[in-house]
Structure formats: structure tokens, C-alpha cells
N, C-alpha and C. Protein backbone atom coordinates (compact mmCIF):
# COMPACT_ATOMS: atom_id res chain seq x y z
N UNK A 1 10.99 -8.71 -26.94
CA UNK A 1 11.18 -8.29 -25.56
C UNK A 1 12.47 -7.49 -25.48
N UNK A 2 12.74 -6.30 -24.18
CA UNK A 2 13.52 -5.43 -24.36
C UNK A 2 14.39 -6.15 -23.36
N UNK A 3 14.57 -7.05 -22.92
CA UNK A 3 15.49 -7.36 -22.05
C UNK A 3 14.69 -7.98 -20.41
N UNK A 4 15.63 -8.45 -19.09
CA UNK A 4 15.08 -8.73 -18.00
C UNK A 4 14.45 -7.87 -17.57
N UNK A 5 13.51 -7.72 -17.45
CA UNK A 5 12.46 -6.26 -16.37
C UNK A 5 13.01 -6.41 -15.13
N UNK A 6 13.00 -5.29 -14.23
CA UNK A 6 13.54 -4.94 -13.36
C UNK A 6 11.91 -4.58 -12.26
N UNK A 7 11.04 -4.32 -12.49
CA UNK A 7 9.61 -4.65 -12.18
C UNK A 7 8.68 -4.58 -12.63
N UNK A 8 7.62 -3.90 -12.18
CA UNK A 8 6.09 -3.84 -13.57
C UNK A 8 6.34 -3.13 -14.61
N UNK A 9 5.58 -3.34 -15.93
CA UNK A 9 6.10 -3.10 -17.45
C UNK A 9 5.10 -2.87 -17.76
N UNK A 10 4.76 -1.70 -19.03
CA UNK A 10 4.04 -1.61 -19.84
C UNK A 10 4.15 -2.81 -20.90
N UNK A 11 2.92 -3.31 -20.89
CA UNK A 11 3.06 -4.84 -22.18
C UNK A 11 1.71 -4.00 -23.15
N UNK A 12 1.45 -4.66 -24.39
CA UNK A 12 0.44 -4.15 -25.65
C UNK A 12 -0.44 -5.41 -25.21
N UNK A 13 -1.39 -4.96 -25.41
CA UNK A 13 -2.56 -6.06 -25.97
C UNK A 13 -2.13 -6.54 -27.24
N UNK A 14 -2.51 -7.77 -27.13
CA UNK A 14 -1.92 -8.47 -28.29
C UNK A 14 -3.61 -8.69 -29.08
N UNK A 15 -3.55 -9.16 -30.60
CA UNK A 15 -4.68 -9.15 -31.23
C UNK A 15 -4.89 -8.04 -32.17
N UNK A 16 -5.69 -8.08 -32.06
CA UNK A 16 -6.30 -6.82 -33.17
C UNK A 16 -7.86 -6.21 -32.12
N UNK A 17 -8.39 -5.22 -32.69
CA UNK A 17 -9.36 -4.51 -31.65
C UNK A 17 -10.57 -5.27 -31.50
N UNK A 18 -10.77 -5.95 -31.95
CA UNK A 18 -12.14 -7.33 -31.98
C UNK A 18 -11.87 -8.64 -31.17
N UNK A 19 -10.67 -8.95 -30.91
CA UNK A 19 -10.20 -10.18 -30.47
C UNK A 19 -9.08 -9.36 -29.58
N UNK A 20 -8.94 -8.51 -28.17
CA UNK A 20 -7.83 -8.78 -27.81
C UNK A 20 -7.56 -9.50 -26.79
N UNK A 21 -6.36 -9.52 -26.62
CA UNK A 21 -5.94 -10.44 -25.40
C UNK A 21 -4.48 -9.54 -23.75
N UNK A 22 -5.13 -10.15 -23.13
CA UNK A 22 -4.40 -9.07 -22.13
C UNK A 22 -3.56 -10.65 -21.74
N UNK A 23 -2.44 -9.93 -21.89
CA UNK A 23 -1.17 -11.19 -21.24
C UNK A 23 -1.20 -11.44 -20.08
N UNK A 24 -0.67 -12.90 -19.22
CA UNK A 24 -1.44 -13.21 -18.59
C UNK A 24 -0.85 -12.55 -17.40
N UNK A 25 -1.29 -12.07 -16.39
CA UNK A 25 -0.71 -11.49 -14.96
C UNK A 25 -0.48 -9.69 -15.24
N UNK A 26 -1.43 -9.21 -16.24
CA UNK A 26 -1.36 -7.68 -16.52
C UNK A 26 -2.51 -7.56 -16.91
N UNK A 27 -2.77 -6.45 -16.19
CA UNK A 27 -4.23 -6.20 -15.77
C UNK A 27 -4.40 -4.64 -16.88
N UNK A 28 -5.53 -5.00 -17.43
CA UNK A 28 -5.98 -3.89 -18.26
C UNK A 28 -6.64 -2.53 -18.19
N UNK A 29 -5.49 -1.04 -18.82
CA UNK A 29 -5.96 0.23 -18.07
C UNK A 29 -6.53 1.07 -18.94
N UNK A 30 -6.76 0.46 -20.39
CA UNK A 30 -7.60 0.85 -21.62
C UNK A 30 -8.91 1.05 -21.47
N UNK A 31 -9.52 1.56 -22.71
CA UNK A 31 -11.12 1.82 -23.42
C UNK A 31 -11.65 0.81 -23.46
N UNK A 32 -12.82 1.33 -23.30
CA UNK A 32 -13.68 -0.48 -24.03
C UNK A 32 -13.37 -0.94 -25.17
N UNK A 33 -13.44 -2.26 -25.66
CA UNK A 33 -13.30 -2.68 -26.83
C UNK A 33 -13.82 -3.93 -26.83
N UNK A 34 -14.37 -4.38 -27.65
CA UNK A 34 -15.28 -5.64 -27.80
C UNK A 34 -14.46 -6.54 -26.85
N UNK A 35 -15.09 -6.91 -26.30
CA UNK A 35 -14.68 -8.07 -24.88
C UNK A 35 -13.63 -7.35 -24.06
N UNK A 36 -13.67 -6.05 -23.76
CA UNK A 36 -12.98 -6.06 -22.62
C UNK A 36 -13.90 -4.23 -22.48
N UNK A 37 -13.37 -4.55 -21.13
CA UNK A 37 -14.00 -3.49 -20.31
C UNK A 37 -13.26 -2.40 -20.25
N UNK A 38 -13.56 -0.79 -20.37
CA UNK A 38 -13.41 0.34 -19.86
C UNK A 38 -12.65 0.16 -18.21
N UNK A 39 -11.24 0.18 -18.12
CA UNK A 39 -10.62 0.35 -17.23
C UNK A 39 -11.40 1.59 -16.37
N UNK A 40 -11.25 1.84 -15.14
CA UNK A 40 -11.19 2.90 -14.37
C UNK A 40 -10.14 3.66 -14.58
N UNK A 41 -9.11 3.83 -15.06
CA UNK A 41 -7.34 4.16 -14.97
C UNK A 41 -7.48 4.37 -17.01
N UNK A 42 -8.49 3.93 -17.32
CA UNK A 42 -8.17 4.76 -18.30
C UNK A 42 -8.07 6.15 -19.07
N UNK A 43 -7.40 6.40 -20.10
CA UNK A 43 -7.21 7.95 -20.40
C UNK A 43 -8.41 8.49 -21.06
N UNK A 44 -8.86 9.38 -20.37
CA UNK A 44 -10.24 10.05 -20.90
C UNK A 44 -9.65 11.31 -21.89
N UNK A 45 -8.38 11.19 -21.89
CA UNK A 45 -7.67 12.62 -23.13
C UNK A 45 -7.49 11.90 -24.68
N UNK A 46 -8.04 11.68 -25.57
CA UNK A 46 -8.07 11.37 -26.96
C UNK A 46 -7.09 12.00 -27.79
N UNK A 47 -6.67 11.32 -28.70
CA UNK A 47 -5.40 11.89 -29.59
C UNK A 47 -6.38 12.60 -30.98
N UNK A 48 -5.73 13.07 -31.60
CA UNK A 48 -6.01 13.48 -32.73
C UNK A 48 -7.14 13.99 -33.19
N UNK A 49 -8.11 14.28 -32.48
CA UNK A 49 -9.12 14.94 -32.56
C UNK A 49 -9.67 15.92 -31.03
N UNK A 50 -10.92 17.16 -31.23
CA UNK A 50 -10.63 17.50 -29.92
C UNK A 50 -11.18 17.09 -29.08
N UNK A 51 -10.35 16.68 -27.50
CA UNK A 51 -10.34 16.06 -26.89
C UNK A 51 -12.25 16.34 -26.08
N UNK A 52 -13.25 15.45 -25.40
CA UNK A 52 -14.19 15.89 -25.13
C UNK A 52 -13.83 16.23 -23.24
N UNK A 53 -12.68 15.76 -22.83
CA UNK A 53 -12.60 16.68 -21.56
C UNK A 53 -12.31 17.26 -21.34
N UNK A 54 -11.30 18.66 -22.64
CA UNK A 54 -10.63 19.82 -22.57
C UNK A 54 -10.83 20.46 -23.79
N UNK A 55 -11.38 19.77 -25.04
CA UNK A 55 -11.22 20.83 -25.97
C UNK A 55 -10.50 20.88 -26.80
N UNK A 56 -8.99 20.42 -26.38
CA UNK A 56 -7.84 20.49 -27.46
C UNK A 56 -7.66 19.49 -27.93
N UNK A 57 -6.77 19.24 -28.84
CA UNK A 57 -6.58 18.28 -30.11
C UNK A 57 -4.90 18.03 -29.68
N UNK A 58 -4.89 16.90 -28.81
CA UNK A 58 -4.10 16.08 -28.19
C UNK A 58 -3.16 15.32 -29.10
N UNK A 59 -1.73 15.77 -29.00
CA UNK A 59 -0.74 14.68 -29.59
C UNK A 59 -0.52 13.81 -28.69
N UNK A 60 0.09 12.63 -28.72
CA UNK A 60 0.32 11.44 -27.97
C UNK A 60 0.08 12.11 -26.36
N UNK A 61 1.95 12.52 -26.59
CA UNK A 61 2.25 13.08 -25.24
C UNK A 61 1.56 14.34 -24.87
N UNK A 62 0.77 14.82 -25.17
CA UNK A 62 -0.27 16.00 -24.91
C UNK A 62 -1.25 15.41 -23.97
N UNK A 63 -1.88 14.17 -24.86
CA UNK A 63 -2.60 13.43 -23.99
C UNK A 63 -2.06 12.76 -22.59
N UNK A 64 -1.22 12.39 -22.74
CA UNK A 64 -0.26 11.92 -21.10
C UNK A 64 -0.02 12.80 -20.62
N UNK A 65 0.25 14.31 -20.64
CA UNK A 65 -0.01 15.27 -19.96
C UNK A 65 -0.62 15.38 -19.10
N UNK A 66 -2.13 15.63 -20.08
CA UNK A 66 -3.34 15.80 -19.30
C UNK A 66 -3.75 14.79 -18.49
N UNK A 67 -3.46 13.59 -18.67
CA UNK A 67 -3.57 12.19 -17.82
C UNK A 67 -3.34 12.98 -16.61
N UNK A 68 -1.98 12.86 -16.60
CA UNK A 68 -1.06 13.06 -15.29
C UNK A 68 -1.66 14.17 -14.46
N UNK A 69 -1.80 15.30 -14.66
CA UNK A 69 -2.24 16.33 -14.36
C UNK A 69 -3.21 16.04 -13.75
N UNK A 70 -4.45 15.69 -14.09
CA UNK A 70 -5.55 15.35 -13.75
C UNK A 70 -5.96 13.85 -13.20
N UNK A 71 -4.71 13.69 -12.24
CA UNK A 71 -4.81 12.80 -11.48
C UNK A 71 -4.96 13.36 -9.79
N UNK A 72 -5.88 13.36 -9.29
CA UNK A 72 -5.77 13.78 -7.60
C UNK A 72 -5.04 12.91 -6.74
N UNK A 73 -4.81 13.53 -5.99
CA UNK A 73 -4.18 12.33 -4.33
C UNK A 73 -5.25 11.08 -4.28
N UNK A 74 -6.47 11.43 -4.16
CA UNK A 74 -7.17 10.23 -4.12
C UNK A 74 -6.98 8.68 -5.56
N UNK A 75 -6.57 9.38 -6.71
CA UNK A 75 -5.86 8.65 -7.90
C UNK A 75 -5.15 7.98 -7.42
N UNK A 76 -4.09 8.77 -7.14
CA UNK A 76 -2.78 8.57 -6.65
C UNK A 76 -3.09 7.30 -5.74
N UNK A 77 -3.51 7.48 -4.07
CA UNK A 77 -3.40 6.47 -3.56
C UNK A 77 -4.14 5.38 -3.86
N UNK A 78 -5.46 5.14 -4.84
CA UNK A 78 -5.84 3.94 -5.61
C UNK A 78 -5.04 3.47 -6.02
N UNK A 79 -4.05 4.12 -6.91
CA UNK A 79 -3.34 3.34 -7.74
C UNK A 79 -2.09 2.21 -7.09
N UNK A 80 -1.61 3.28 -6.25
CA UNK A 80 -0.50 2.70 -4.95
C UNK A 80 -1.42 1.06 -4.73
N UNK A 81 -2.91 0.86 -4.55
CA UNK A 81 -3.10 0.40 -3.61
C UNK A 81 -3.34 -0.83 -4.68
N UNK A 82 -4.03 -0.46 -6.24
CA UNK A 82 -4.70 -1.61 -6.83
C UNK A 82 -4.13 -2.00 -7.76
N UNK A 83 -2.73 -1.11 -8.35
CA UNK A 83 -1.83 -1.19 -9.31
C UNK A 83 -0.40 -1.60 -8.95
N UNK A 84 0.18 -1.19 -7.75
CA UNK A 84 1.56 -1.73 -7.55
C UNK A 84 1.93 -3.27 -7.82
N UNK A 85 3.18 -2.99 -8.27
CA UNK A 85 3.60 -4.45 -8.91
C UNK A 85 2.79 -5.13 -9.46
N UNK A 86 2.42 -4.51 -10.62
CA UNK A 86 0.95 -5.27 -11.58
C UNK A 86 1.73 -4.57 -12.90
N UNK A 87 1.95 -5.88 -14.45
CA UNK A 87 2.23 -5.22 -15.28
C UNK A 87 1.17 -4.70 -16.12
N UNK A 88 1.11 -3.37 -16.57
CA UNK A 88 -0.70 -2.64 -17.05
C UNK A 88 -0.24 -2.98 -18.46
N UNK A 89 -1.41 -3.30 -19.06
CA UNK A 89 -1.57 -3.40 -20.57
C UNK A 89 -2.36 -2.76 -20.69
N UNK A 90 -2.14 -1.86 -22.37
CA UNK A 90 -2.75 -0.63 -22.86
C UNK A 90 -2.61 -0.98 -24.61
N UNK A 91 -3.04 -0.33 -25.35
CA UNK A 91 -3.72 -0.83 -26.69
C UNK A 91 -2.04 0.39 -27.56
N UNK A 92 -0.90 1.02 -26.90
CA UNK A 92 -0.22 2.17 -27.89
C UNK A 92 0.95 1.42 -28.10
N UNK A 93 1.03 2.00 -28.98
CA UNK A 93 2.40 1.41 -29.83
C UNK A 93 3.71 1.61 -28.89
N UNK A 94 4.42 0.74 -29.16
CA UNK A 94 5.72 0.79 -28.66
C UNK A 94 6.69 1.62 -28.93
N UNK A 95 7.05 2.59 -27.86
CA UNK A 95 7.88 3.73 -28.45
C UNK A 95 7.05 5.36 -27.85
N UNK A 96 5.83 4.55 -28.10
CA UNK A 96 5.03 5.93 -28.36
C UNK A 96 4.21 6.56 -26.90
N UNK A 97 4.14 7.92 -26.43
CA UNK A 97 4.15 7.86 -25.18
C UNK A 97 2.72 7.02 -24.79
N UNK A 98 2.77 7.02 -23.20
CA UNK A 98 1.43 6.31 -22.91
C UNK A 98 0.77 6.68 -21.68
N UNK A 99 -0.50 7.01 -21.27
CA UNK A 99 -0.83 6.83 -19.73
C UNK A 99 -0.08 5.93 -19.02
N UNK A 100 0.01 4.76 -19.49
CA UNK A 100 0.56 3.46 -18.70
C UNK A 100 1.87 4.01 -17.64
N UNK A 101 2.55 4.94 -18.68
CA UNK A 101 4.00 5.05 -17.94
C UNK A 101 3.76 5.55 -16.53
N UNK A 102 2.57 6.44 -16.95
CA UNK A 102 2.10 7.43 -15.64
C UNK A 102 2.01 6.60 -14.28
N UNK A 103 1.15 5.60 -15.02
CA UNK A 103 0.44 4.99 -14.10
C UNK A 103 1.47 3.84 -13.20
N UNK A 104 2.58 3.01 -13.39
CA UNK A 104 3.60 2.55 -13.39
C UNK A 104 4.43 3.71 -12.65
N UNK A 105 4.51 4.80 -12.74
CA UNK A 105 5.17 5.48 -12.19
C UNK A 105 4.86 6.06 -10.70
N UNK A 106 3.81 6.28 -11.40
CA UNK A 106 2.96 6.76 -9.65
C UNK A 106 2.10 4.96 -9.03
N UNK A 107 2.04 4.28 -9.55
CA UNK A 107 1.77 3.47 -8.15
C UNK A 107 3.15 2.48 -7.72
N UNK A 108 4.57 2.70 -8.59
CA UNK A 108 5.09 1.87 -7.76
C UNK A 108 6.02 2.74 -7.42
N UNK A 109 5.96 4.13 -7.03
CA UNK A 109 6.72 4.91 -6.73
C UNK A 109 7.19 4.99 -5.07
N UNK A 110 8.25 4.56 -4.86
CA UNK A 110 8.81 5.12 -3.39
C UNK A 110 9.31 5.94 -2.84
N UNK A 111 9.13 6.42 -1.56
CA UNK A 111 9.09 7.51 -0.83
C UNK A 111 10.88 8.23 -0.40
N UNK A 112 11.31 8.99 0.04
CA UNK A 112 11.91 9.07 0.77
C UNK A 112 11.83 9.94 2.40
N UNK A 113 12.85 9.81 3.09
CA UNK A 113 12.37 10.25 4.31
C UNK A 113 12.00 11.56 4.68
N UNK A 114 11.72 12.47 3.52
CA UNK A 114 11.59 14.11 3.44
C UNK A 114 10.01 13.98 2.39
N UNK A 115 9.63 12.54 2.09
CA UNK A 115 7.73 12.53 1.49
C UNK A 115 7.94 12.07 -0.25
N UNK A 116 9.31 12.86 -1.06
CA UNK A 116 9.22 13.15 -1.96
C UNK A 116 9.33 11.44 -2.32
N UNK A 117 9.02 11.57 -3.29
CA UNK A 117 9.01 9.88 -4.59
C UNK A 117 9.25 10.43 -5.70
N UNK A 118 10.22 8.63 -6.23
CA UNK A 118 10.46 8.35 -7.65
C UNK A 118 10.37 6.96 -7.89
N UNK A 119 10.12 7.01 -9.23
CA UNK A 119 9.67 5.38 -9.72
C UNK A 119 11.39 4.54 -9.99
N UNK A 120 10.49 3.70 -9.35
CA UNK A 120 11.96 2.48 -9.64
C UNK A 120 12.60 2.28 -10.99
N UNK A 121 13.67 2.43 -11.23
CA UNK A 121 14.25 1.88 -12.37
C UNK A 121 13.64 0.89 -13.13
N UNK A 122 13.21 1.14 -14.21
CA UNK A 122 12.97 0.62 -15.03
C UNK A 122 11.28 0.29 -14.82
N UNK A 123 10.76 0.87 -14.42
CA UNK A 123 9.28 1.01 -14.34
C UNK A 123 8.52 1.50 -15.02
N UNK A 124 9.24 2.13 -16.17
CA UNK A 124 8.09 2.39 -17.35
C UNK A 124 8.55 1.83 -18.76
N UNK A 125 9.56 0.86 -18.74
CA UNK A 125 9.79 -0.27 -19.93
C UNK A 125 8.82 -0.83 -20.56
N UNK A 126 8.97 -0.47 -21.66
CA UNK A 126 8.04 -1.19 -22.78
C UNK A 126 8.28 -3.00 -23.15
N UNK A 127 7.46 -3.60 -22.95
CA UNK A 127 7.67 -4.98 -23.21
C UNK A 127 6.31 -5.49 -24.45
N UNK A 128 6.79 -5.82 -25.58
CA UNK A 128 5.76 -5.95 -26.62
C UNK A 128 5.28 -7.49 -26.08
N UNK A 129 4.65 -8.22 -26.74
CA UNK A 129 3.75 -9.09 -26.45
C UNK A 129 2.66 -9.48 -27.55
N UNK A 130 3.40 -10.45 -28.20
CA UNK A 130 3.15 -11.23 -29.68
C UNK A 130 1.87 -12.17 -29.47
């Protein structure tokens, strides 16, 4: 663990891809994988090969790009509504970029009195999970 969290955290599925496990009180924004379900919030941009919703051949953060990008207002306010203060678990290595951050960013993001938002400190912390 990286220290006290300050609010929702990216945590890993713990396990291996046959057996995983989502820690308890973080709700899962991954692919299918044997016993767990295809999130809605998951990233339809694939790494390392080309991607089947654009074509290109996605590095990590290439793929979180296109996440982000191709998120609408209607995204947006789902996420506000079904993700705030929820820590998301996702299947990427620690370190390495992720949808998650996106997602952590834009639903617990607050406003100011001119519309614009930013995510709370420390809202896209990586927390591993053994």
C-alpha cells in the first residue's frame, strides 16, 4: 500500500485471470474474465495490437487516451452518479497508465463556481491489493 488514501483509489484485482477477486467495497470497471463480468466503464481501446474501435495499435497511455476522449457528457454524468466515492478495480499493473484514473477523475471531480472541475487530490492513487 502507498500510504493513507485521501479518497477513491485505483486497487488491482488480486488472483490470476481464472480466479479473480475484486477487493471488498471496489466495484469492477474491467473485461470479462472467467467469473466476472464485462464492466459497462470498461476500455473498449486494446493495447498492443490494432485496436477494433479505431484501428491503431495502442500503447498503454494511447489507450487511456482514447478512453477519455470518447467519453460523452452522458458518460460523464453516469459516472458522477454510479462511480463517485467507489474504489474501481481494473486488471493493469501498478505504475502503468489506466482507464481507472480517468474514471476516478471524472466521477469524483468537483465543480467550481465558473462550471470548470478537477479531481480531488489524490484520486487517481494506485493501491495494490495482495
Amino acid at each position: 500500500m502507498t500510504g493513507p488514501a485521501t479518497g477513491p483509489v485505483r486497487v488491482k484485482v488480486a488472483g490470476d485471470l481464472f480466479h479473480g477477486r475484486i477487493p471488498d467495497g471496489a466495484r469492477y470497471v474491467g473485461r470479462s474474465a472467467p467469473g466476472l463480468r464485462r464492466s459497462r466503464w470498461a476500455n473498449p481501446h486494446r493495447v498492443g495490437k490494432p485496436c477494433a474501435m479505431c484501428a491503431v495499435e495502442h500503447d498503454p497511455a494511447g489507450a487511456v487516451r482514447a478512453y477519455a476522449a470518447g467519453l460523452t457528457p452522458d458518460d460523464v454524468d453516469q459516472a458522477r452518479a454510479e462511480l463517485a466515492g467507489v474504489d474501481l478495480a481494473c486488471w493493469c499493473k501498478e505504475g502503468q497508465p489506466c482507464h481507472v484514473d480517468v474514471l476516478l477523475e471524472v466521477a469524483n471531480a468537483v465543480g467550481d463556481a465558473a462550471g470548470r472541475v478537477a479531481a480531488p487530490r489524490g484520486s487517481t492513487r494506485v493501491v495494490g491489493v495482495l
